[in-house]
Protein backbone atom coordinates (compact mmCIF):
# COMPACT_ATOMS: atom_id res chain seq x y z
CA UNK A 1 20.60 46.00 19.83
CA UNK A 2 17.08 46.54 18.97
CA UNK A 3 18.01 45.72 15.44
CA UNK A 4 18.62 42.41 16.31
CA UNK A 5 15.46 42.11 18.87
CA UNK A 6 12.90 39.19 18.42
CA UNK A 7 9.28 38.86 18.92
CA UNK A 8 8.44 36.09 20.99
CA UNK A 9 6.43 32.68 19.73
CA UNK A 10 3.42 34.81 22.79
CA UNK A 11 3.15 37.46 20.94
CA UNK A 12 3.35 36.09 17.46
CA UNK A 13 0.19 33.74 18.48
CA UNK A 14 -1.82 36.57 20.06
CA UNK A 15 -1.10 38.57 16.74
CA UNK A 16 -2.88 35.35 14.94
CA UNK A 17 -5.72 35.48 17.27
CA UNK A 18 -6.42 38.75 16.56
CA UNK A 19 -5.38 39.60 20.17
CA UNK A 20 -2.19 41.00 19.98
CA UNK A 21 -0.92 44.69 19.26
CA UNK A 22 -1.40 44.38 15.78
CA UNK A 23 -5.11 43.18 16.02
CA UNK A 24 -6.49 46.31 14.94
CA UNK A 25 -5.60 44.85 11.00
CA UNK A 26 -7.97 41.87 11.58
CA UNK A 27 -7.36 38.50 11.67
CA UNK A 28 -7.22 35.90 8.53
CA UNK A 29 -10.02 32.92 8.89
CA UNK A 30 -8.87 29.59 9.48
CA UNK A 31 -10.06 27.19 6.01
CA UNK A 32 -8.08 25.32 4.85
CA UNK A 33 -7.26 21.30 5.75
CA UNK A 34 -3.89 18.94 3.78
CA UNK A 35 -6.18 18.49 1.19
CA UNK A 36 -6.20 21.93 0.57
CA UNK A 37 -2.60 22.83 1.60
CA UNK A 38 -1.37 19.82 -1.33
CA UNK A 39 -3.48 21.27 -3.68
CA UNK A 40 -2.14 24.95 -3.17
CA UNK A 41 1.63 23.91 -3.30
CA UNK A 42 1.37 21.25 -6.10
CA UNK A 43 -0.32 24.58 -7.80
CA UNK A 44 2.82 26.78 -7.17
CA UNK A 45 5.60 23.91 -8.01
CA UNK A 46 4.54 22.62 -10.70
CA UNK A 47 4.52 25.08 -13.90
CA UNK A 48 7.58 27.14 -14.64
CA UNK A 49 9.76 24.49 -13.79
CA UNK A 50 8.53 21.20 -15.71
CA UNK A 51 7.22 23.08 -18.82
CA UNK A 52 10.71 25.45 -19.32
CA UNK A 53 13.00 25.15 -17.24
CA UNK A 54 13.58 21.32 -17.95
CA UNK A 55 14.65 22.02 -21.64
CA UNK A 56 16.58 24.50 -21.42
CA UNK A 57 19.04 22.84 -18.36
CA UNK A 58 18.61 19.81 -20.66
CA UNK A 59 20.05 21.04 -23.63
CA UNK A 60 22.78 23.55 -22.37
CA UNK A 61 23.98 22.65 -19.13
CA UNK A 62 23.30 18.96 -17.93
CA UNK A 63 22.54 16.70 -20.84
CA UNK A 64 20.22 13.84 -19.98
CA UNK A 65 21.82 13.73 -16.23
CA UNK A 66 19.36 16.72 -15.98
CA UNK A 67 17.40 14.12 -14.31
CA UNK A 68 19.89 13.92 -11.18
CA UNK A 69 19.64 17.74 -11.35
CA UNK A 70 15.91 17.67 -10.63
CA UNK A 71 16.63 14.93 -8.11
CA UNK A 72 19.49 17.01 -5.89
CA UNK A 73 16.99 19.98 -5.59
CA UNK A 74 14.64 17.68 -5.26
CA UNK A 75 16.41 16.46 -2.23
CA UNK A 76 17.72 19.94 -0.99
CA UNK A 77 14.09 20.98 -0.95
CA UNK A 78 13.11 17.90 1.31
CA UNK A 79 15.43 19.23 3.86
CA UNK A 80 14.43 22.94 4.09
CA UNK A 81 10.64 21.27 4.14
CA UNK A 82 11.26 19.43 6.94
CA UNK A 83 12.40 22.38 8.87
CA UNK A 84 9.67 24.62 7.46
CA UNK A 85 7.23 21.65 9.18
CA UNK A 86 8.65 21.77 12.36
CA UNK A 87 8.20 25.65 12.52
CA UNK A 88 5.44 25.94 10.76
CA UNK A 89 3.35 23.40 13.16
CA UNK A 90 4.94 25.21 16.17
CA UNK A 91 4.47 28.93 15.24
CA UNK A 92 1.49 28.70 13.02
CA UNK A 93 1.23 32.39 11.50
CA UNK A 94 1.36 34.25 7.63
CA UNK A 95 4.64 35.50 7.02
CA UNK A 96 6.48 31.79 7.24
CA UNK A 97 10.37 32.53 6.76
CA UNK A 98 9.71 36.13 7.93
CA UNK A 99 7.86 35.16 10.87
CA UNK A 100 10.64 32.45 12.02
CA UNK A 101 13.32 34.55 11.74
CA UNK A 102 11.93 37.52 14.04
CA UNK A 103 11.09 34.56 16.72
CA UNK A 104 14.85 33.90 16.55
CA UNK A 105 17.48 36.44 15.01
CA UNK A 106 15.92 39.46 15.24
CA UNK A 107 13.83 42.39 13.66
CA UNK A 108 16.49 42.91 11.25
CA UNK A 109 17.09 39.81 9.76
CA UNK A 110 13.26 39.65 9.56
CA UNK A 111 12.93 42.76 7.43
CA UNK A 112 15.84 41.01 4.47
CA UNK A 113 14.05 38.03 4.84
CA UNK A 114 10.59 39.66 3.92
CA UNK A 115 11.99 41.98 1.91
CA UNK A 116 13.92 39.12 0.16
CA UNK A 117 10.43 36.78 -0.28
CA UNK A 118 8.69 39.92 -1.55
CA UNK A 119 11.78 39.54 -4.44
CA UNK A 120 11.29 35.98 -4.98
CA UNK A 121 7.04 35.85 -5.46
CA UNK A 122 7.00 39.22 -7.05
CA UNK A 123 9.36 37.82 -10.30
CA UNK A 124 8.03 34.85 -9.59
CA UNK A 125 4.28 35.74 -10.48
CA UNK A 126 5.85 38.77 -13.47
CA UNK A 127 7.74 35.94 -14.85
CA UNK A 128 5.30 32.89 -15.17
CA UNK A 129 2.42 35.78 -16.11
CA UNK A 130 4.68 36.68 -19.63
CA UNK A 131 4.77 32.07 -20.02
CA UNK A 132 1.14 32.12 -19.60
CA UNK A 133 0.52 35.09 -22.51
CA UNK A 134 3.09 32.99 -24.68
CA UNK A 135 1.33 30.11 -23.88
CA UNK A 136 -1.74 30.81 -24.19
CA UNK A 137 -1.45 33.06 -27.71
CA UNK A 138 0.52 30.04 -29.65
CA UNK A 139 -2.58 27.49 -28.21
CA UNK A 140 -5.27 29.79 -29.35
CA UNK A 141 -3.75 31.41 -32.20
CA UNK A 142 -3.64 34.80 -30.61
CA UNK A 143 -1.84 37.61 -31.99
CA UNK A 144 1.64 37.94 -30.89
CA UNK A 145 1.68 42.14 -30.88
CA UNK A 146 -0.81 41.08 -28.10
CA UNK A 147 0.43 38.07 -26.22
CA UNK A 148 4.18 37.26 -28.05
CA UNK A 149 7.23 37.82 -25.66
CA UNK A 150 8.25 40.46 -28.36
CA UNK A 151 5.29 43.10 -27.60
CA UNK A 152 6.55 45.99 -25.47
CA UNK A 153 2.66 45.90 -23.69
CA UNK A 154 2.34 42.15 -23.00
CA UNK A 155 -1.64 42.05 -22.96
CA UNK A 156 -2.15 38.71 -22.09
CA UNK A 157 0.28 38.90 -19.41
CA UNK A 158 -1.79 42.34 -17.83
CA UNK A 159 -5.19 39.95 -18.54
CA UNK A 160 -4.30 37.13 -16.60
CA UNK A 161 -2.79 39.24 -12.90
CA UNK A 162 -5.97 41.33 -12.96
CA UNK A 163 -8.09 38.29 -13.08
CA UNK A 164 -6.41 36.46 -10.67
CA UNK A 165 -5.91 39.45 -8.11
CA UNK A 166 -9.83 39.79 -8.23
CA UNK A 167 -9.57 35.73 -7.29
CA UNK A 168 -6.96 36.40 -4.75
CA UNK A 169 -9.56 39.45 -2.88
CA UNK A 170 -12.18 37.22 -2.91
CA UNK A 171 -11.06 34.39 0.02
CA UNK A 172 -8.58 32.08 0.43
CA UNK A 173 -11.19 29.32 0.62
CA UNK A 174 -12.68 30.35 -3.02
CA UNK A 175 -9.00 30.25 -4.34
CA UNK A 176 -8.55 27.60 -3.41
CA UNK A 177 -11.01 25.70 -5.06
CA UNK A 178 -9.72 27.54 -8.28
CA UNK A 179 -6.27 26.15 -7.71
CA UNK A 180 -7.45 22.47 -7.32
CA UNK A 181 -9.58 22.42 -10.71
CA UNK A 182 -6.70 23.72 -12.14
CA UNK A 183 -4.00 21.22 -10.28
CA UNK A 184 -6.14 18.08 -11.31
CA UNK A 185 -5.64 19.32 -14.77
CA UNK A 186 -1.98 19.70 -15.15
CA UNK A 187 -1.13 16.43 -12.88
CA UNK A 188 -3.03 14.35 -14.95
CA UNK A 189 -1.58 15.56 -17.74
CA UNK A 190 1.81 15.20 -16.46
CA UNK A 191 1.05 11.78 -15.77
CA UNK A 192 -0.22 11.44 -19.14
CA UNK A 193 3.18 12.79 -20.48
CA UNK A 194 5.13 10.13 -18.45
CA UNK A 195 2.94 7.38 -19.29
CA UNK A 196 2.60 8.18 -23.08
CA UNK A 197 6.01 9.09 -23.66
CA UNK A 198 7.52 6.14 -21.96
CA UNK A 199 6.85 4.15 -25.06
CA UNK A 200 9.23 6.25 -27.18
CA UNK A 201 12.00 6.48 -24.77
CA UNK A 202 15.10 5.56 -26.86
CA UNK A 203 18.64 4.23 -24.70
CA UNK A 204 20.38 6.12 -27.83
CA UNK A 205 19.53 9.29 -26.24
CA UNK A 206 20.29 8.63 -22.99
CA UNK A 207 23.81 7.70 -23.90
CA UNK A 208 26.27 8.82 -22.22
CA UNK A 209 23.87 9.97 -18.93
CA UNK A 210 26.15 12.05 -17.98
CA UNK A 211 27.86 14.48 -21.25
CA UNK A 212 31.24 14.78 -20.42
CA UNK A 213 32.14 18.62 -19.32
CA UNK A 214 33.28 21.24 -21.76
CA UNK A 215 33.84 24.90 -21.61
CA UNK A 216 31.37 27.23 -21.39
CA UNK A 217 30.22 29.54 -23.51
CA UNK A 218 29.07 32.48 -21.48
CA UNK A 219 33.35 32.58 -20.41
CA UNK A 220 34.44 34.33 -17.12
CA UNK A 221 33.63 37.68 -15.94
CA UNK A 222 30.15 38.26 -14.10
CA UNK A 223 28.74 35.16 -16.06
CA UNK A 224 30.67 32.52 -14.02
CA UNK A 225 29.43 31.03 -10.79
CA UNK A 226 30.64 32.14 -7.98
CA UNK A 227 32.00 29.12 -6.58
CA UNK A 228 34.59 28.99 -9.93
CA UNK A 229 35.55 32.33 -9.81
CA UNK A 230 36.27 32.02 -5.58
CA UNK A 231 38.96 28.76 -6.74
CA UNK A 232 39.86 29.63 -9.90
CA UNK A 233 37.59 26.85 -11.81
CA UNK A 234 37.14 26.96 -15.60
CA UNK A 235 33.11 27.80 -16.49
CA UNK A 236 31.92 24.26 -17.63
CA UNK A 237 28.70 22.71 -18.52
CA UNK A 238 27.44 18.88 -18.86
CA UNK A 239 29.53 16.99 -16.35
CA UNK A 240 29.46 16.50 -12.65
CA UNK A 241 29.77 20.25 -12.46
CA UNK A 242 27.14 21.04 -15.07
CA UNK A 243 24.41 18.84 -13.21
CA UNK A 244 25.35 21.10 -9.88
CA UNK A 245 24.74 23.96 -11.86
CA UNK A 246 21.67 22.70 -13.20
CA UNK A 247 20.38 21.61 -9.83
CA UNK A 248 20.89 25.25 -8.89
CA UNK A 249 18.56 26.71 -11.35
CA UNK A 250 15.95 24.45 -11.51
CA UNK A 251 15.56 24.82 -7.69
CA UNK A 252 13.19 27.56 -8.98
CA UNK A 253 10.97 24.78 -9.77
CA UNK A 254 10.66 23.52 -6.01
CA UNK A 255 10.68 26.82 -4.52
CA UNK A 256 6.93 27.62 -4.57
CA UNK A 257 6.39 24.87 -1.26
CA UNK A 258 7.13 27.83 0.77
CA UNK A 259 3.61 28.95 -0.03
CA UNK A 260 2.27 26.48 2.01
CA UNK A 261 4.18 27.66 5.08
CA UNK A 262 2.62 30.89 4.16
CA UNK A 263 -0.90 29.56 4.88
CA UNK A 264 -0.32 27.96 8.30
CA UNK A 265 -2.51 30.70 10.09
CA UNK A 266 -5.38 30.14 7.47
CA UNK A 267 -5.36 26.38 8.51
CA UNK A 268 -7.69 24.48 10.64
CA UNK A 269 -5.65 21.93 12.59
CA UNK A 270 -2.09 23.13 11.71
CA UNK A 271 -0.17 20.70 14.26
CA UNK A 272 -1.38 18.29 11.94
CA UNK A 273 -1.72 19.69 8.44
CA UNK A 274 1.30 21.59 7.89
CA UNK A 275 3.44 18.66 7.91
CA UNK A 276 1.18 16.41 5.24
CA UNK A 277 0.77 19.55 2.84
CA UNK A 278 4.39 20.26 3.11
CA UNK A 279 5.71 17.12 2.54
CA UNK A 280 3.39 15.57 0.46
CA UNK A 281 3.70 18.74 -1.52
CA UNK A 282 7.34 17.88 -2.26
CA UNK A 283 6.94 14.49 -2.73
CA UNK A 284 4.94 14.56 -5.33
CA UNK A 285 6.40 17.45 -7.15
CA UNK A 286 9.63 15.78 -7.22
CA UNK A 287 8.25 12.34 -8.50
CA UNK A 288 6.49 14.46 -11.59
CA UNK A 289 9.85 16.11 -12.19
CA UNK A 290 11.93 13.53 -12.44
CA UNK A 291 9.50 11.40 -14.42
CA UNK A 292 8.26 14.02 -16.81
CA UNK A 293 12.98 15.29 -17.26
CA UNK A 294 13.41 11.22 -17.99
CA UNK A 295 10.71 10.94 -20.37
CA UNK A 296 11.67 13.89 -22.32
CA UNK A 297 15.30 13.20 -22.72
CA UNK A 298 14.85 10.12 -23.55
CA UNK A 299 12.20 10.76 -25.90
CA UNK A 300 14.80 13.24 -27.97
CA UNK A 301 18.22 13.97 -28.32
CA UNK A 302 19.05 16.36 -25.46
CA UNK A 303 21.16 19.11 -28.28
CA UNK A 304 17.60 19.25 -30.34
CA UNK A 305 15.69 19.71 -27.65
CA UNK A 306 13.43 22.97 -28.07
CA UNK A 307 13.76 25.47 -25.12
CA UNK A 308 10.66 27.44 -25.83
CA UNK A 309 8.34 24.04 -25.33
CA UNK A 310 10.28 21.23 -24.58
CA UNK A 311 7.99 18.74 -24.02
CA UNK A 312 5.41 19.58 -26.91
CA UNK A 313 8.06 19.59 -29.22
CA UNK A 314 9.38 16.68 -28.40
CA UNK A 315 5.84 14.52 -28.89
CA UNK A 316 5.80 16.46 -32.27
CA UNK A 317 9.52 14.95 -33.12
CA UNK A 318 8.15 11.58 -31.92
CA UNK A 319 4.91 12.00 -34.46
CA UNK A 320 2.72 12.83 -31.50
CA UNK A 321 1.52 16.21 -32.89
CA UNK A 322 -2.35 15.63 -31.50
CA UNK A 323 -0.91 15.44 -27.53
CA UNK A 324 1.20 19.02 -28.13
CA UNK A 325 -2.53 20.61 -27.42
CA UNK A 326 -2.93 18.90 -24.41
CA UNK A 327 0.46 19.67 -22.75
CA UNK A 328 0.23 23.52 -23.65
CA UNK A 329 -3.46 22.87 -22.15
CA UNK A 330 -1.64 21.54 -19.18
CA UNK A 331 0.87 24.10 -19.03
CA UNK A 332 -1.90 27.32 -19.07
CA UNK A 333 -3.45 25.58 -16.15
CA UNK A 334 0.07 24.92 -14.54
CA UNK A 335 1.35 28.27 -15.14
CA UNK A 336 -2.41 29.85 -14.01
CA UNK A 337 -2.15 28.16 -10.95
CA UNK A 338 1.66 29.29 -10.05
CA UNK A 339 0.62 32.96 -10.65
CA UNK A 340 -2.76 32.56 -8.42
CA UNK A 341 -0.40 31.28 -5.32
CA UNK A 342 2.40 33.58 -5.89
CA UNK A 343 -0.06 36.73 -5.47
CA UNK A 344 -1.57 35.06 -2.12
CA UNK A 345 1.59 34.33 -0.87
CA UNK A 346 3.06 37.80 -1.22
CA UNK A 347 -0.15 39.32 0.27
CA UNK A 348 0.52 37.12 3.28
CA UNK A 349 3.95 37.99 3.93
CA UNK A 350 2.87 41.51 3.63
CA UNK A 351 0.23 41.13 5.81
CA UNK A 352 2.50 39.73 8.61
CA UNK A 353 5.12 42.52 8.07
CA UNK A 354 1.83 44.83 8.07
CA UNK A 355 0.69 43.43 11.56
CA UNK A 356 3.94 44.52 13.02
CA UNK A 357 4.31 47.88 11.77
CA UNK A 358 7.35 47.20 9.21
CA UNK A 359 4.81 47.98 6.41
CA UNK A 360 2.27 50.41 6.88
CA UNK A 361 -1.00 48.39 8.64
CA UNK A 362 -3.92 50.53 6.99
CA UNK A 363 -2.40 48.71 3.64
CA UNK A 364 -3.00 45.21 5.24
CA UNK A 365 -6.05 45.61 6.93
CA UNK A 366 -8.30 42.26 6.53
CA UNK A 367 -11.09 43.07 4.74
CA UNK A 368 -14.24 42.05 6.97
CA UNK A 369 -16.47 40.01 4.55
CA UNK A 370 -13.37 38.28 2.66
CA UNK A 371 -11.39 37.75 5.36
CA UNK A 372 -8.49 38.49 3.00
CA UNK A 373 -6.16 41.95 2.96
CA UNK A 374 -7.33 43.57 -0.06
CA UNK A 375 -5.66 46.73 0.08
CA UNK A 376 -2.43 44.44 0.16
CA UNK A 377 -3.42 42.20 -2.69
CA UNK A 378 -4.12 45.02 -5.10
CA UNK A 379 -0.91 46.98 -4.05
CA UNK A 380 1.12 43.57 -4.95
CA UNK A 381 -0.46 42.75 -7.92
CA UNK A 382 -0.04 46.37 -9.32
CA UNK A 383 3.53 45.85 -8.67
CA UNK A 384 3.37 41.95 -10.56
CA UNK A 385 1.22 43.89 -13.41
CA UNK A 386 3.60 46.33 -14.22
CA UNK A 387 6.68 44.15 -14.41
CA UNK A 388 4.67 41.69 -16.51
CA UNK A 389 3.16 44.03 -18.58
CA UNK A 390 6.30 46.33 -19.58
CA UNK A 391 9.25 44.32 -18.37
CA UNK A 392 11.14 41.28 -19.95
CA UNK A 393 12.45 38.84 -17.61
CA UNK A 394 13.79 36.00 -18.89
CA UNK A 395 16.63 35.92 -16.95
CA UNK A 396 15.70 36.63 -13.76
CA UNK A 397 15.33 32.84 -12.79
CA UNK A 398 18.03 32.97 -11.17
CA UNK A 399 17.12 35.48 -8.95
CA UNK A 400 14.31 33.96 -7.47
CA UNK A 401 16.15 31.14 -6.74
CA UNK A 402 19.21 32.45 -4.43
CA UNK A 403 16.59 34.71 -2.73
CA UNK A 404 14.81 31.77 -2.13
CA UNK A 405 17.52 29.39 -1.03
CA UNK A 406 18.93 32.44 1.27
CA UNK A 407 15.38 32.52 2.55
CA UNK A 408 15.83 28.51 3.76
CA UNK A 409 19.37 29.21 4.81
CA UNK A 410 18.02 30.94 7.77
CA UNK A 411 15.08 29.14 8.46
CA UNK A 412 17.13 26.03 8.44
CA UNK A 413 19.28 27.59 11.60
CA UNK A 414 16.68 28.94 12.99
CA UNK A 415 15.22 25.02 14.21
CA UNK A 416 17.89 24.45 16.34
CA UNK A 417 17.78 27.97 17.55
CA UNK A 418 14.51 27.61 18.76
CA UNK A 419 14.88 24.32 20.22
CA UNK A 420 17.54 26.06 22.29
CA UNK A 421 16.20 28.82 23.15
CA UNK A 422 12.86 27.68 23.67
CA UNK A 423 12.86 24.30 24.47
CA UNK A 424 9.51 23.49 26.23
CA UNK A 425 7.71 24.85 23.13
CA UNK A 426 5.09 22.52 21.87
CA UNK A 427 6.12 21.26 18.79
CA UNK A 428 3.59 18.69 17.01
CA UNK A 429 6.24 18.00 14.11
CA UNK A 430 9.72 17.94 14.51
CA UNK A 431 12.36 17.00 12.17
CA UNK A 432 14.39 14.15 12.79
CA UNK A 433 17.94 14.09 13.47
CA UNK A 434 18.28 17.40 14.24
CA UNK A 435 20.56 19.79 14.90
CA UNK A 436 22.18 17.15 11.86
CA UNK A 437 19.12 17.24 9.30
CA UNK A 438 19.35 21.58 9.65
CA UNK A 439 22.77 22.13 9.22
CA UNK A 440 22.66 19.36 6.33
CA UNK A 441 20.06 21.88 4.58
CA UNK A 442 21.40 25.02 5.77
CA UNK A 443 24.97 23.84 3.57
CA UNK A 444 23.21 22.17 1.04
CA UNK A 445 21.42 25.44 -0.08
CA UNK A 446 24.44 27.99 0.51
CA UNK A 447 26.35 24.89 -1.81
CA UNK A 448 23.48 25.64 -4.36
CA UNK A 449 24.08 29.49 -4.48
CA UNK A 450 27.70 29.47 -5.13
CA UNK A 451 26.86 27.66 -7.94
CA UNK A 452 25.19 30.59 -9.66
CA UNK A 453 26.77 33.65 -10.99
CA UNK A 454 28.23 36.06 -9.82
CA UNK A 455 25.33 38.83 -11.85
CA UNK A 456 23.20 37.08 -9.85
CA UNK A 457 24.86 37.42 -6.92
CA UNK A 458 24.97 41.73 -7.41
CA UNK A 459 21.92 41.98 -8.59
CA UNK A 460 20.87 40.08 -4.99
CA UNK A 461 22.77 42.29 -3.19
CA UNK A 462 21.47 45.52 -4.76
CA UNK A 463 18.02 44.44 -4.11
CA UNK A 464 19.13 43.60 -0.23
CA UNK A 465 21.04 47.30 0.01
CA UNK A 466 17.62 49.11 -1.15
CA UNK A 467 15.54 47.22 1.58
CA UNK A 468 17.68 47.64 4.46
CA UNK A 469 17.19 51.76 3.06
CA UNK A 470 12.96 51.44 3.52
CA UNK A 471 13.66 49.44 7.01
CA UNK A 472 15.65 52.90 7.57
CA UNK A 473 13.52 54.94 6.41
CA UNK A 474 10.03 53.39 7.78
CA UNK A 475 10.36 49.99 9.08
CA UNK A 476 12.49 50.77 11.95
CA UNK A 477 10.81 53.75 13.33
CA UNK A 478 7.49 52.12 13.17
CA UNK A 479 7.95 48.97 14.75
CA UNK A 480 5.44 47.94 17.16
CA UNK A 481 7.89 46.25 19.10
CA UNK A 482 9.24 49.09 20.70
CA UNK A 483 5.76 49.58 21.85
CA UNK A 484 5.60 45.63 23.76
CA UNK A 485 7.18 44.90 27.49
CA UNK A 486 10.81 43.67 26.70
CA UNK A 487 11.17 39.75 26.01
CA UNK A 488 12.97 38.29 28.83
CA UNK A 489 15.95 36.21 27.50
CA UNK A 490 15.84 32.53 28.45
């Protein structure tokens, strides 16, 4: 039973003071407000997402409807939010979904759930990295042995990590300010594309909304979702069941929000500004993603839609070659941004797992004149540099996305859990309608991962299989809370 053993919401907020067992690793400084918290997550949403992703679900999967796509994650990620909030104002510590789930299911379930967000930010950061070289080699002309997709040492990709690690070591409040220059950048643009492009929307190309559904072309096997090989279903795309899939993938794009949860012990009046950066982090992310999908299919037919650059290929179609420079501006400081984030928020859930003796704590010590965990930070982006350097990963979407929505599965059960078990805990935010609003999100995101494949689904598993090995090996029989006074159960 001590797999299953939790940590108490006492303990987890003397470990944030700095006065619990794992104090000897320091504690993180409290600098951030909303303002800060919006500007962080609108830096992690918005890049992959609304300057790829949209194309390619465009053109092979969803047709123009690619728009309700972007609006059912949309919505899907409002619900896990709102349960995020209500945790993340209540047991304000690094770690987020980690965190939760050791204050509710256990030690185990913690470790996956780390192990599983380590999975998600890691690709995450590898993946936008080799954008950003692409990116950045077509806007300045670079050469492509250097910064082209096709390079087996992806320079540009190596260039950019080691930058933004040094970033990253310096203080959360200093990236921070780095991530808003950047995120008033890419917004305006974004506005800019919705605005400009409006003019040449055409209703020719946004007829029929909805493509009716054909066969696939990736067939059965492996390459089917999950949910059509469990009932038999024929692999389709365009249709009802090809703007499901869709939704599926491009929940990548909303995924990055969790960062924000990640900052909550790093935040002045959290109570207060978890909630606002949270939500206002998702509702403004999903307005730019819907607007920005509508624009572009209706700007061009969805078939000649380019997946490489969507959107500055479709102002060049439209005779708007001048604003192409300004989205692939928009989309180096989008993409710069999403890596910057991703390496914080990896350090952080290190740094948690760290402070309870799953990882070992001399690697997250706080450093004490940045107040950050440096040793963590550099370990983490050596992992990001590699993959981005020497590893393609074009397909590994996917995988971010059902380790992400298996992430808000569980913290979507674990609100009423704690309003069970602990009832009389102080809870500044709490989501309405609940236990309804919870189990709402809890299906809605399993829904979402049956809809991708079943490769995805192995390669998940495999990654889950080698973790529960290190808790095995080193997480279990280091655990500082074997050293603590047993939690009485309520």
């Amino acid at each position: 039973m001590d797999l299953f053993r939790t940590k108490s919401v006492e303990h987890i907020g003397e470990d944030a003071a700095g006065e619990g067992a794992g104090s000897d690793v320091g504690r993180l400084r409290q600098n951030l407000s909303a303002r800060h918290l919006v500007g962080m997550g609108i830096g992690v949403v918005i890049g992959t997402g609304i300057f790829t992703l949209t194309g390619i679900q465009a053109r092979d999967t969803a047709g123009p409807a690619v728009v309700i796509s972007f609006a059912v994650a949309g919505v899907v990620a409002l619900l896990a939010a709102l349960c995020y909030a209500e945790l993340a104002s209540s047991v304000p510590t690094a770690g987020s979904a980690y965190s939760y789930a050791y204050a509710t299911v256990g030690e185990l379930i913690a470790w996956i759930i780390g192990w599983d967000l380590f999975l998600e930010f890691a690709l995450g950061a590898a993946v936008v990295a080799r954008g950003w070289s692409g990116y950045v080699g077509n806007l300045l002309d670079l050469p492509t042995s250097l910064f082209g997709e096709g390079t087996t040492v992806n320079v540009g990709a190596a260039l950019i990590v080691v930058v933004l690690t040094v970033v990253a070591a310096l203080g959360i409040r200093e990236s921070a300010r780095v991530t808003n220059a950047l995120v008033v950048v890419k917004v305006a643009i974004c506005v800019f594309v919705v605005v400009a492009g409006a003019w040449f929307v055409r209703g020719a190309n946004l007829t029929p909304f909805v493509p009716s559904g054909e066969p696939s072309d990736t067939g059965g096997g492996i390459d089917q979702p999950l949910i059509a090989a469990a009932f038999g279903l024929e692999p389709a795309v365009f249709g009802i069941g090809g703007v499901l899939t869709a939704a599926a993938v491009v929940f990548f794009s909303y995924t990055g929000f969790e960062a924000v949860a990640n900052l909550s012990e790093e935040t002045r009046r959290p109570g207060r500004d978890l909630p606002l950066g949270l939500l206002g982090t998702l509702g403004l992310a999903t307005a730019l993603y819907i607007g920005v999908s509508f624009v572009l299919v209706g700007m061009v037919d969805y078939r000649d839609i380019d997946p490489g650059a969507p959107i500055a290929d479709a102002f060049d179609q439209v005779g708007l070659g001048w604003a192409s420079a300004l989205v692939s501006l928009a989309a180096v400081a989008g993409l710069t941004s999403v890596i910057l984030v991703d390496l914080i928020t990896m350090t952080r859930i290190g740094f948690a797992m760290g402070r309870d003796g799953l990882l070992p704590p001399a690697v997250a010590k706080v450093h004490p004149r940045t107040g950050t965990p440096v040793r963590m930070t550099v370990l983490f982006a050596a992992l990001v540099l590699v993959m981005a350097t020497f590893v393609p990963l074009e397909e590994l979407a996917n995988l971010v996305s059902i380790g992400t929505l298996f992430a808000f599965v569980l913290v979507s059960a674990a609100v009423p859990v704690l309003r069970r078990t602990r009832p009389e805990l102080r809870r500044p935010f709490r989501v309405p309608f609940s236990p309804a609003v919870p189990v709402l999100s809890a299906v809605a995101c399993l829904y979402l991962m049956v809809n991708l494949s079943i490769e995805t689904w192995l390669r998940f598993l495999a990654w889950l299989l080698l973790g529960l090995v290190v808790y095995a090996v080193y997480g279990y029989r280091n655990s500082r809370m074997r050293d603590r006074v047993p939690d009485v159960a309520p």
